[in-house]
C-alpha atoms as a PDB file:
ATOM      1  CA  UNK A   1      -4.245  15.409 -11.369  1.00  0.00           C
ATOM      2  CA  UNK A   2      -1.715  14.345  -9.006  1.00  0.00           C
ATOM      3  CA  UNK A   3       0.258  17.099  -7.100  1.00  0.00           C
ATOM      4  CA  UNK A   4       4.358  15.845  -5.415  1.00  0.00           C
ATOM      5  CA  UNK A   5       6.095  18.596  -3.512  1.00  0.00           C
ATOM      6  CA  UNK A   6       9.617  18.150  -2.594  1.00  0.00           C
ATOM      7  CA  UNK A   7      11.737  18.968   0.678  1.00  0.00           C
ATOM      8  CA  UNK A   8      14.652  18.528   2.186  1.00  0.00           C
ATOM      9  CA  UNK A   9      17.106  19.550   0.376  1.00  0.00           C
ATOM     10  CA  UNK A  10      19.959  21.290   1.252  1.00  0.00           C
ATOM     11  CA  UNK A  11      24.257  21.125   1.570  1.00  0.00           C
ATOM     12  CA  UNK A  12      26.135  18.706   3.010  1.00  0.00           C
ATOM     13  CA  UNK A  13      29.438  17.867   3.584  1.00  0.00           C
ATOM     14  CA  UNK A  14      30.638  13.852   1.806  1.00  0.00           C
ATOM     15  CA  UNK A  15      29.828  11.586   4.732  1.00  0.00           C
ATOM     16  CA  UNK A  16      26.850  13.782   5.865  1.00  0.00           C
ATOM     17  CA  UNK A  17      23.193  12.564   5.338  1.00  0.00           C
ATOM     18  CA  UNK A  18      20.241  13.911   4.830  1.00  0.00           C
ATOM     19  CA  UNK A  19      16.631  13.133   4.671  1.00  0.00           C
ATOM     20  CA  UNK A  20      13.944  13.982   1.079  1.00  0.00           C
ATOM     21  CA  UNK A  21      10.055  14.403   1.715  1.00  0.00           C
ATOM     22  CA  UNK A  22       7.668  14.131  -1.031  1.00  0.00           C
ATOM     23  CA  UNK A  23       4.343  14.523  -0.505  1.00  0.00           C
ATOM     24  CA  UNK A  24       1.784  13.215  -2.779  1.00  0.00           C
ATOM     25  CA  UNK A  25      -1.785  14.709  -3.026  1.00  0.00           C
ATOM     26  CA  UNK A  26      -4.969  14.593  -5.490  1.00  0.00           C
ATOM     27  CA  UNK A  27      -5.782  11.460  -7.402  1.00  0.00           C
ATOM     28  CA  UNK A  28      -2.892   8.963  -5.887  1.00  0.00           C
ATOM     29  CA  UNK A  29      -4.488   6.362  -6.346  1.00  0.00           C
ATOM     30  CA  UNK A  30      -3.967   6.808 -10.266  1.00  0.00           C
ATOM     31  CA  UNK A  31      -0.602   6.247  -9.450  1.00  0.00           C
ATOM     32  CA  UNK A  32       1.487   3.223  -8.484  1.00  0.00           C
ATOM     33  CA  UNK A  33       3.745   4.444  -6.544  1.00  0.00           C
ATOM     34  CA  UNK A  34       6.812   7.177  -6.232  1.00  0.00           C
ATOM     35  CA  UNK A  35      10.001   7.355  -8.140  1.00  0.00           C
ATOM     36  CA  UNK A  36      12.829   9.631  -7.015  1.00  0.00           C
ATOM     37  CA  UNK A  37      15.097  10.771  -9.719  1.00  0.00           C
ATOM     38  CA  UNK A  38      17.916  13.093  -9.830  1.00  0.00           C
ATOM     39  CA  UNK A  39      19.512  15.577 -12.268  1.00  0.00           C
ATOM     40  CA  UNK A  40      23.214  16.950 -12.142  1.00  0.00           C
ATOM     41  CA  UNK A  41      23.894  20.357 -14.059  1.00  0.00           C
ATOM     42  CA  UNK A  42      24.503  19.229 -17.843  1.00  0.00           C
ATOM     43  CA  UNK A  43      22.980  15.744 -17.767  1.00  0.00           C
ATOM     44  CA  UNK A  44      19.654  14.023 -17.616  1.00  0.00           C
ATOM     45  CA  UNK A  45      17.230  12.750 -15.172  1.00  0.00           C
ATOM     46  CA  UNK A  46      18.545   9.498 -13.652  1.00  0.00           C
ATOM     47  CA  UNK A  47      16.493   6.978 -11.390  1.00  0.00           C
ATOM     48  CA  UNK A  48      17.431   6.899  -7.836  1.00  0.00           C
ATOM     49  CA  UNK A  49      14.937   4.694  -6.341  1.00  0.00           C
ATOM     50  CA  UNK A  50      11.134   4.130  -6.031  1.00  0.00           C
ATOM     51  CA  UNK A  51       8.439   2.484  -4.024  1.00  0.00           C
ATOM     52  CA  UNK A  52       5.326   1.206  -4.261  1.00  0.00           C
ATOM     53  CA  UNK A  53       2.390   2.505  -2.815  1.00  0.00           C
ATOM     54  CA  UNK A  54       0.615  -1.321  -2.052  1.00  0.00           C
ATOM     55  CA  UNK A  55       3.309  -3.942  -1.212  1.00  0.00           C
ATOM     56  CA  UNK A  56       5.467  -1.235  -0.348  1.00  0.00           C
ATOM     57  CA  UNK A  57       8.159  -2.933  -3.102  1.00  0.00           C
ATOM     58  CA  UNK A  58      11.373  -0.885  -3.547  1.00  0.00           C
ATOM     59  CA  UNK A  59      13.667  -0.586  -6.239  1.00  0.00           C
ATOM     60  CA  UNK A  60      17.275   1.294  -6.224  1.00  0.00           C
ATOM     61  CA  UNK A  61      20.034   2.261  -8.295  1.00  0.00           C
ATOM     62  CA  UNK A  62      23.431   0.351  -7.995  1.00  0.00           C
ATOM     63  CA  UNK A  63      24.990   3.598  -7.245  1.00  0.00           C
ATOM     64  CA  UNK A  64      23.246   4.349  -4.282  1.00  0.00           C
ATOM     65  CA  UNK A  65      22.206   0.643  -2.661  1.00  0.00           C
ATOM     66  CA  UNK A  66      23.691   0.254   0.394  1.00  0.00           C
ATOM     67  CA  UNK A  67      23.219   3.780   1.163  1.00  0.00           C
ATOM     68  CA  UNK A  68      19.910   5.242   0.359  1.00  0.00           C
ATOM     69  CA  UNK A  69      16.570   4.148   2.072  1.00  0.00           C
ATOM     70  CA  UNK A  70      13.243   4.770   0.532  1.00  0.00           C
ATOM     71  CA  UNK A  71      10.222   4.368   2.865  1.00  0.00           C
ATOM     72  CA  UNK A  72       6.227   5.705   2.638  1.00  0.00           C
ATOM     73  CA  UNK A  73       4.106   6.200   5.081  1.00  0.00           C
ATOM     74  CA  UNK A  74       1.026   3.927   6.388  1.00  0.00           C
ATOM     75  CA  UNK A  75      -1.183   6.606   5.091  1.00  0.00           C
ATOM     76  CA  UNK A  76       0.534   6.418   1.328  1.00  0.00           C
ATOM     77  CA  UNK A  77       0.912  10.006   1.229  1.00  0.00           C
ATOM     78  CA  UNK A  78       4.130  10.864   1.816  1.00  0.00           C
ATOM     79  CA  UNK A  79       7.579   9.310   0.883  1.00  0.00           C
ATOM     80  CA  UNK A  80      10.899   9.852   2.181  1.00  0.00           C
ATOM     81  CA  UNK A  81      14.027   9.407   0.940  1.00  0.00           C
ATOM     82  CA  UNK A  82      17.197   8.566   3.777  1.00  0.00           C
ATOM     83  CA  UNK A  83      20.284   9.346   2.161  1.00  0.00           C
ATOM     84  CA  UNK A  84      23.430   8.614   4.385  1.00  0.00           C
ATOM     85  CA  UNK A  85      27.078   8.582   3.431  1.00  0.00           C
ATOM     86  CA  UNK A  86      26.920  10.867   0.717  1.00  0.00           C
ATOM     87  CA  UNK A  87      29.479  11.703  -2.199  1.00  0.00           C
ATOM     88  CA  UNK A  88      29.666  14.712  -4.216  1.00  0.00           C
ATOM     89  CA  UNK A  89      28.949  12.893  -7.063  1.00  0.00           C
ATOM     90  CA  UNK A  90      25.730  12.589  -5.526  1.00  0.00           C
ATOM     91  CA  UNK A  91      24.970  16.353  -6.270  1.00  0.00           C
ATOM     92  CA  UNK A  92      22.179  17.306  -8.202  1.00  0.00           C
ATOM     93  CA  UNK A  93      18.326  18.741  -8.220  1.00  0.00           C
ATOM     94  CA  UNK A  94      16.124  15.349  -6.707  1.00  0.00           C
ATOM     95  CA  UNK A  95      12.463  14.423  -8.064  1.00  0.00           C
ATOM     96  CA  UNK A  96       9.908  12.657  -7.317  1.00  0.00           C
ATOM     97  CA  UNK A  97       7.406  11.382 -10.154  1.00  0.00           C
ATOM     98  CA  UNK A  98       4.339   9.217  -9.926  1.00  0.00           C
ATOM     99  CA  UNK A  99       2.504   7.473 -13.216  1.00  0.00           C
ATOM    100  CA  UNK A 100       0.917   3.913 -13.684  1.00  0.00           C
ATOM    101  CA  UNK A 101       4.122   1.982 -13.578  1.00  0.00           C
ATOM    102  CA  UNK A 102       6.618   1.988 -10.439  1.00  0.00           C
ATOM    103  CA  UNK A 103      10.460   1.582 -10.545  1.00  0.00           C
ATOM    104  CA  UNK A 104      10.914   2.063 -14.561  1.00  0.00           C
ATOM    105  CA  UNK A 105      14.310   3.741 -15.028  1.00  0.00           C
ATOM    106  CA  UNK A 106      13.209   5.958 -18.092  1.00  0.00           C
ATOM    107  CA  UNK A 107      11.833   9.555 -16.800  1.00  0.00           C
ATOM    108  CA  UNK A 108       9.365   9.291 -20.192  1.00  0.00           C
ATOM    109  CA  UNK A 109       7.537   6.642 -18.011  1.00  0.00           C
ATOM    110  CA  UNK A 110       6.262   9.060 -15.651  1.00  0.00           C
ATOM    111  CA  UNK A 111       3.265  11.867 -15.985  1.00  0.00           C
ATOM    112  CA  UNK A 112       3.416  13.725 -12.638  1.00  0.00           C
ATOM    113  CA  UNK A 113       6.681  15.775 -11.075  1.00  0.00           C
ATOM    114  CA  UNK A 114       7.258  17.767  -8.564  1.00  0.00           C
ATOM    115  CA  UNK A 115       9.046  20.683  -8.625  1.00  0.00           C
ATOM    116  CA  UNK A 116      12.955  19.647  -7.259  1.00  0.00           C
ATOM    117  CA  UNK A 117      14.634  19.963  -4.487  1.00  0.00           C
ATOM    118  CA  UNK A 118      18.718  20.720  -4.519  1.00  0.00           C
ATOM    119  CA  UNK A 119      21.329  18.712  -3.121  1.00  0.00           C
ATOM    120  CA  UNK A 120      24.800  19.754  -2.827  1.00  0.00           C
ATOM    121  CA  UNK A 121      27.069  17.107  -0.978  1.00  0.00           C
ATOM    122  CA  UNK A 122      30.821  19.273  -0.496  1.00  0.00           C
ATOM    123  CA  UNK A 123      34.225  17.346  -1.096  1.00  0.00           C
END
């Protein structure tokens, strides 16, 4: 079993920025990597971005390039997400998910969640 807890979250005025934590723990190294996703009230789970626990490859949504950093740590435990100029549109509960494959855009690809952590970003 693989275990991802979420933190971070919290509200922000549009412009503001702030900064996801997901720590991974158990049997990682069944996984490939870590996948942030996020869900607004009344839709589904959409990809954010995601990196890879070995090369350290990253992979991003068009809607938040430019904006959004995603980054581990040397020990491949932890993974943060940077989130700077923030819209409201960027509102929503985050995730983080782990499975074989890294970067996929479909939330079926992925066995492991964590829990959520909200994000409010204020007009």
């Amino acid at each position: 079993q693989v275990q991802l807890v979420e933190s971070g979250g919290g509200l922000v005025q549009a412009g503001g920025s702030l900064r996801l934590s997901c720590a991974a723990s158990g049997r990682t190294l069944s996984t490939s990597g870590i996948n942030w996703f996020r869900q607004a009230p009344g839709k589904g789970r959409e990809f954010v971005a995601a990196v890879t626990w070995g090369a350290g490859t990253t992979y991003y949504a068009d809607s938040v390039k430019g904006r959004f950093t995603i980054s581990r740590t040397s020990a491949k435990n932890t993974v943060y997400l940077q989130m700077n100029s923030l819209k409201p549109e960027d509102t929503g509960v985050y995730y983080c998910a782990a499975g074989a494959v890294t970067g996929g855009r479909s939330s079926s690809l992925y066995r492991y969640w964590g829990q959520g952590t909200q994000v409010t970003v204020s007009a």
